[in-house]
Protein backbone atom coordinates (compact mmCIF):
# COMPACT_ATOMS: atom_id res chain seq x y z
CA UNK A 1 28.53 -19.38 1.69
CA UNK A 2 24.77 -19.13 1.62
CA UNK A 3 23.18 -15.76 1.16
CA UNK A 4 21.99 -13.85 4.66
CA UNK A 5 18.27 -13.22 5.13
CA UNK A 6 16.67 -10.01 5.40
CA UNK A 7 17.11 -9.75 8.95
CA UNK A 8 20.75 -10.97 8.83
CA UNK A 9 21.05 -7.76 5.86
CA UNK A 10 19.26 -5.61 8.41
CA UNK A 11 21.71 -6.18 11.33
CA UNK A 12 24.80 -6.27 9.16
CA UNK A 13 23.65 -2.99 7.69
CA UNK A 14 23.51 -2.22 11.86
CA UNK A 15 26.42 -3.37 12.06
CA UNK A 16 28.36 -1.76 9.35
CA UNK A 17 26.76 1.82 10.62
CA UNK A 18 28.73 1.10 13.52
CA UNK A 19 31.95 0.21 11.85
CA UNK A 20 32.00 -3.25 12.24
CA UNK A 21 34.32 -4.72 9.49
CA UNK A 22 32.77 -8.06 9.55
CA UNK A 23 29.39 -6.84 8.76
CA UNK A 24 31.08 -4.59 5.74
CA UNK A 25 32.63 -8.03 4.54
CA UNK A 26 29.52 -9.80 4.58
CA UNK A 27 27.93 -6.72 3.17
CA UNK A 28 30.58 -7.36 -0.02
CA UNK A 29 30.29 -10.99 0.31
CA UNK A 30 26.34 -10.52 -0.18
CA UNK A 31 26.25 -7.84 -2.84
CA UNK A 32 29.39 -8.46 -4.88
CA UNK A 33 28.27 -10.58 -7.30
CA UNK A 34 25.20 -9.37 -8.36
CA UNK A 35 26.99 -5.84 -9.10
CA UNK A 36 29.24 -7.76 -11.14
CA UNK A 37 26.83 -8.63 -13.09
CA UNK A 38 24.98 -5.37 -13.37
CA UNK A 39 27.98 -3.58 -14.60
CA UNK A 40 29.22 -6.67 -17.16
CA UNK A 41 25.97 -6.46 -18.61
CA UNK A 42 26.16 -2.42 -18.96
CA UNK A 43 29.75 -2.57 -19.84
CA UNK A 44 30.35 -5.68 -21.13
CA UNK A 45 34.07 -5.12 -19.60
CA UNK A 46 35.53 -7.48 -16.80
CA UNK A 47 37.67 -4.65 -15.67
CA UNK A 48 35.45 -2.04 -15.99
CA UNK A 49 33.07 -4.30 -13.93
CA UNK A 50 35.49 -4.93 -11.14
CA UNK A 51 36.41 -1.22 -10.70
CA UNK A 52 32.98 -0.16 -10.98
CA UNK A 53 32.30 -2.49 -7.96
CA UNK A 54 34.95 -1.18 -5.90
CA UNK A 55 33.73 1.92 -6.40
CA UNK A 56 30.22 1.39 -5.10
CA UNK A 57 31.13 -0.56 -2.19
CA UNK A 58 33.92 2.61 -1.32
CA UNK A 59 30.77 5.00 -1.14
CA UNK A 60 28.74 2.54 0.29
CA UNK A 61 31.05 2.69 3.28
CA UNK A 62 31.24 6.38 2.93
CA UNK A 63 27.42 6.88 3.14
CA UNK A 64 26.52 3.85 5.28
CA UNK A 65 26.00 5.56 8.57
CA UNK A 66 23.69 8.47 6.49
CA UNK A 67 21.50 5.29 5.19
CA UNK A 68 18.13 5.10 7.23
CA UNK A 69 16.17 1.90 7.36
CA UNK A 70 12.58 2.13 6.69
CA UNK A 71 9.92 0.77 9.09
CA UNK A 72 9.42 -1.95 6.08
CA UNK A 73 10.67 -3.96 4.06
CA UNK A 74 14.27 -3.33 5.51
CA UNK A 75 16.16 -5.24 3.42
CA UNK A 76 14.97 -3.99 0.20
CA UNK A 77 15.53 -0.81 1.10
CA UNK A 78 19.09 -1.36 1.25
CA UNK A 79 19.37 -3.57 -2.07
CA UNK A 80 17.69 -1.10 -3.60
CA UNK A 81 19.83 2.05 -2.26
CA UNK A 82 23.32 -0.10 -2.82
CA UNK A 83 22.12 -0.30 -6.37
CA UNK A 84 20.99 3.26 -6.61
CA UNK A 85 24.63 3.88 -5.68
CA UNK A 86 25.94 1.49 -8.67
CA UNK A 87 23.37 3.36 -11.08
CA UNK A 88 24.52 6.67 -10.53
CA UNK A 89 28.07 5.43 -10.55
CA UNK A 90 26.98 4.03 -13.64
CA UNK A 91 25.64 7.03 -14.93
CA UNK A 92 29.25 8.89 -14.04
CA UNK A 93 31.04 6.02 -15.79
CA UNK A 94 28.98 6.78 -19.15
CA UNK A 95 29.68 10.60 -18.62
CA UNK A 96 33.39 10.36 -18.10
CA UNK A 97 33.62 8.15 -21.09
CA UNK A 98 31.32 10.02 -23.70
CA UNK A 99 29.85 6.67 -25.29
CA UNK A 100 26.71 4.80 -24.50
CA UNK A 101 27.84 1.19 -25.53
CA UNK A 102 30.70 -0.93 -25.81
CA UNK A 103 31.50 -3.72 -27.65
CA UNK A 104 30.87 -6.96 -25.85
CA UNK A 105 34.17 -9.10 -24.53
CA UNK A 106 33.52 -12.87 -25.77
CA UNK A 107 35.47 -14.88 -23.42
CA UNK A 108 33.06 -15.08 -20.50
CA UNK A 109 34.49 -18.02 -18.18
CA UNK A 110 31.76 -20.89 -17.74
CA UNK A 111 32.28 -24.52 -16.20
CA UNK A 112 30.36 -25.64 -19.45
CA UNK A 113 31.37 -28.54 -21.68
CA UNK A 114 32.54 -26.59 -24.71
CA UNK A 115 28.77 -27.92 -26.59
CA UNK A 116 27.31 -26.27 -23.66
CA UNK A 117 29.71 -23.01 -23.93
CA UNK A 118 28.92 -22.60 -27.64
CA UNK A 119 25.16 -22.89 -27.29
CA UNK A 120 24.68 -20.81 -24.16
CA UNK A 121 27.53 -18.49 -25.92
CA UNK A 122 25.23 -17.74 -28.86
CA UNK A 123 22.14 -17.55 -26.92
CA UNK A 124 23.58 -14.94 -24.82
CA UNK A 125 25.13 -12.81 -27.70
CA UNK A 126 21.57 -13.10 -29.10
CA UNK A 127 20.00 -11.50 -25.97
CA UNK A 128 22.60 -9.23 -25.16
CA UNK A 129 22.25 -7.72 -28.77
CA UNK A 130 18.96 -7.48 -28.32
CA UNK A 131 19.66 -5.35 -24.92
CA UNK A 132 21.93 -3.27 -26.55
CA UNK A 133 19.74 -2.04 -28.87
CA UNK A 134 17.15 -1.10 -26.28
CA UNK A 135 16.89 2.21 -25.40
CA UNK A 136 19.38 2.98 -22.40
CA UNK A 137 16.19 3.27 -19.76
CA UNK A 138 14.83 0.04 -20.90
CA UNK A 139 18.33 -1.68 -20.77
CA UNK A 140 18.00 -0.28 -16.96
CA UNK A 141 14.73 -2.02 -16.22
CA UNK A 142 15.34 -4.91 -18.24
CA UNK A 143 18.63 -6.08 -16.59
CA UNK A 144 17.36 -4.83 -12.84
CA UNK A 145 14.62 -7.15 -13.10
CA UNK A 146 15.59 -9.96 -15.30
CA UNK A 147 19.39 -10.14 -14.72
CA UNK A 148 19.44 -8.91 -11.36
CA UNK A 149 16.01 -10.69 -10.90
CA UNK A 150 14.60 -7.10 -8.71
CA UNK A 151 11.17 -6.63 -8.05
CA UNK A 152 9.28 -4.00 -9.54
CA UNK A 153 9.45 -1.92 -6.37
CA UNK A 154 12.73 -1.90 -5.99
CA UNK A 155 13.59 -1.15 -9.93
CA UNK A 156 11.24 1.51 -9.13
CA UNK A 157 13.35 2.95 -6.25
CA UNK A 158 16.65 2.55 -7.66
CA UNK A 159 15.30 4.51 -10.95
CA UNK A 160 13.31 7.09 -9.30
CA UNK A 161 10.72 6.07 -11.58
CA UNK A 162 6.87 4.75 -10.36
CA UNK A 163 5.70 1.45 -10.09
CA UNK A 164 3.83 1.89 -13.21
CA UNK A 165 6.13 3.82 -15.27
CA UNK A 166 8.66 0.89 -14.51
CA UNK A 167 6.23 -1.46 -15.69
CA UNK A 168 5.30 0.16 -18.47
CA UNK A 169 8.84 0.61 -19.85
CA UNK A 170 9.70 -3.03 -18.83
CA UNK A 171 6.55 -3.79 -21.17
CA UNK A 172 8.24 -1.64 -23.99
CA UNK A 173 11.52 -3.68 -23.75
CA UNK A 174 10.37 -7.23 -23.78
CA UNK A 175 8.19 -6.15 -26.80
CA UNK A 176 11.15 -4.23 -28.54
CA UNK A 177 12.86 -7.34 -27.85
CA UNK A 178 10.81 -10.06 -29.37
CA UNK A 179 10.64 -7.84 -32.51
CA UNK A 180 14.85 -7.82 -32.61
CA UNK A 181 14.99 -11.39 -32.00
CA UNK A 182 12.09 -12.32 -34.54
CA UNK A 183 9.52 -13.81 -31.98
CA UNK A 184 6.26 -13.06 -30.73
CA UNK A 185 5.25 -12.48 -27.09
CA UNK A 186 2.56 -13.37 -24.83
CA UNK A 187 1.68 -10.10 -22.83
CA UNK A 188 0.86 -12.15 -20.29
CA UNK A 189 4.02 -13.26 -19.29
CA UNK A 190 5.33 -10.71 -18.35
């Protein structure tokens, strides 16, 4: 299924304000996967994940009708309030539990020859330690925008943090990180 555009987001977020379970499911279809991912990365558990998931999308349907679109930029608007959601759910999760990390689960499912799974295996143990030993903020920005591949605006609105202060952290992080993994980096790239 191809993702929607932002004006196909805009009228199924219409569309789910006025309870129309097909615009919900395409809604979950749309979003669903890149929470997934946000959480695994935070919690680095495949159940944990999954519920945390569920949980956004039930107050997402709680709160839909409350949720007012902007004159601009619609779309991101939404992304980033569905994420806000999944931060502060986030945020709950940590509370509830009384730990900041977790250990890491190693069997990640890829369609990788098992060469493939090894190298991209280690490569991503590599970078996830690295995130884990980022400040909690940083591991925020870090997988919002390079994960989740957010802009700075909306990493900005889902953090309640400025433009600035998002890049500024985000420029903090990817230098913490190339001291953990041993490298130098071009400011520049960033």
């Amino acid at each position: 299924m191809e993702l929607p555009s932002d004006t196909e987001i805009v009228s199924l977020v219409r569309g789910a304000q006025s309870h129309d379970p097909l615009a919900f499911d395409r809604l979950y279809q749309h979003f669903a996967d890149p929470l997934y991912r946000y959480f695994y990365y935070r919690s680095s558990d495949q159940h944990v994940a999954e519920e945390l998931v569920s949980e956004v999308f039930l107050r997402m349907v709680e709160a839909i009708v409350q949720f007012k679109l902007p004159e601009r930029a619609q779309a991101r608007a939404f992304s980033a309030w569905v994420f806000r959601i999944a931060y502060t759910r986030l945020v709950d999760f940590y509370r509830q539990q009384k730990r900041q990390s977790v250990e890491l689960d190693e069997s990640i499912p890829a369609p990788y020859s098992a060469d493939e799974v090894v190298d991209r295996s280690l490569e991503h143990e590599e970078l996830r330690s690295a995130i884990r030993r980022l400040t909690p903020e940083q591991q925020q920005i870090v997988i919002l925008r390079f994960v989740e591949r957010l802009s700075t605006e909306e990493v900005a609105i889902i953090t309640g943090q400025t433009v600035g202060a998002v890049k500024a952290m985000q420029h903090r992080a990817l230098n913490a990180m190339a001291k953990i993994l041993g490298t130098t980096r071009n400011p520049r790239e960033a």
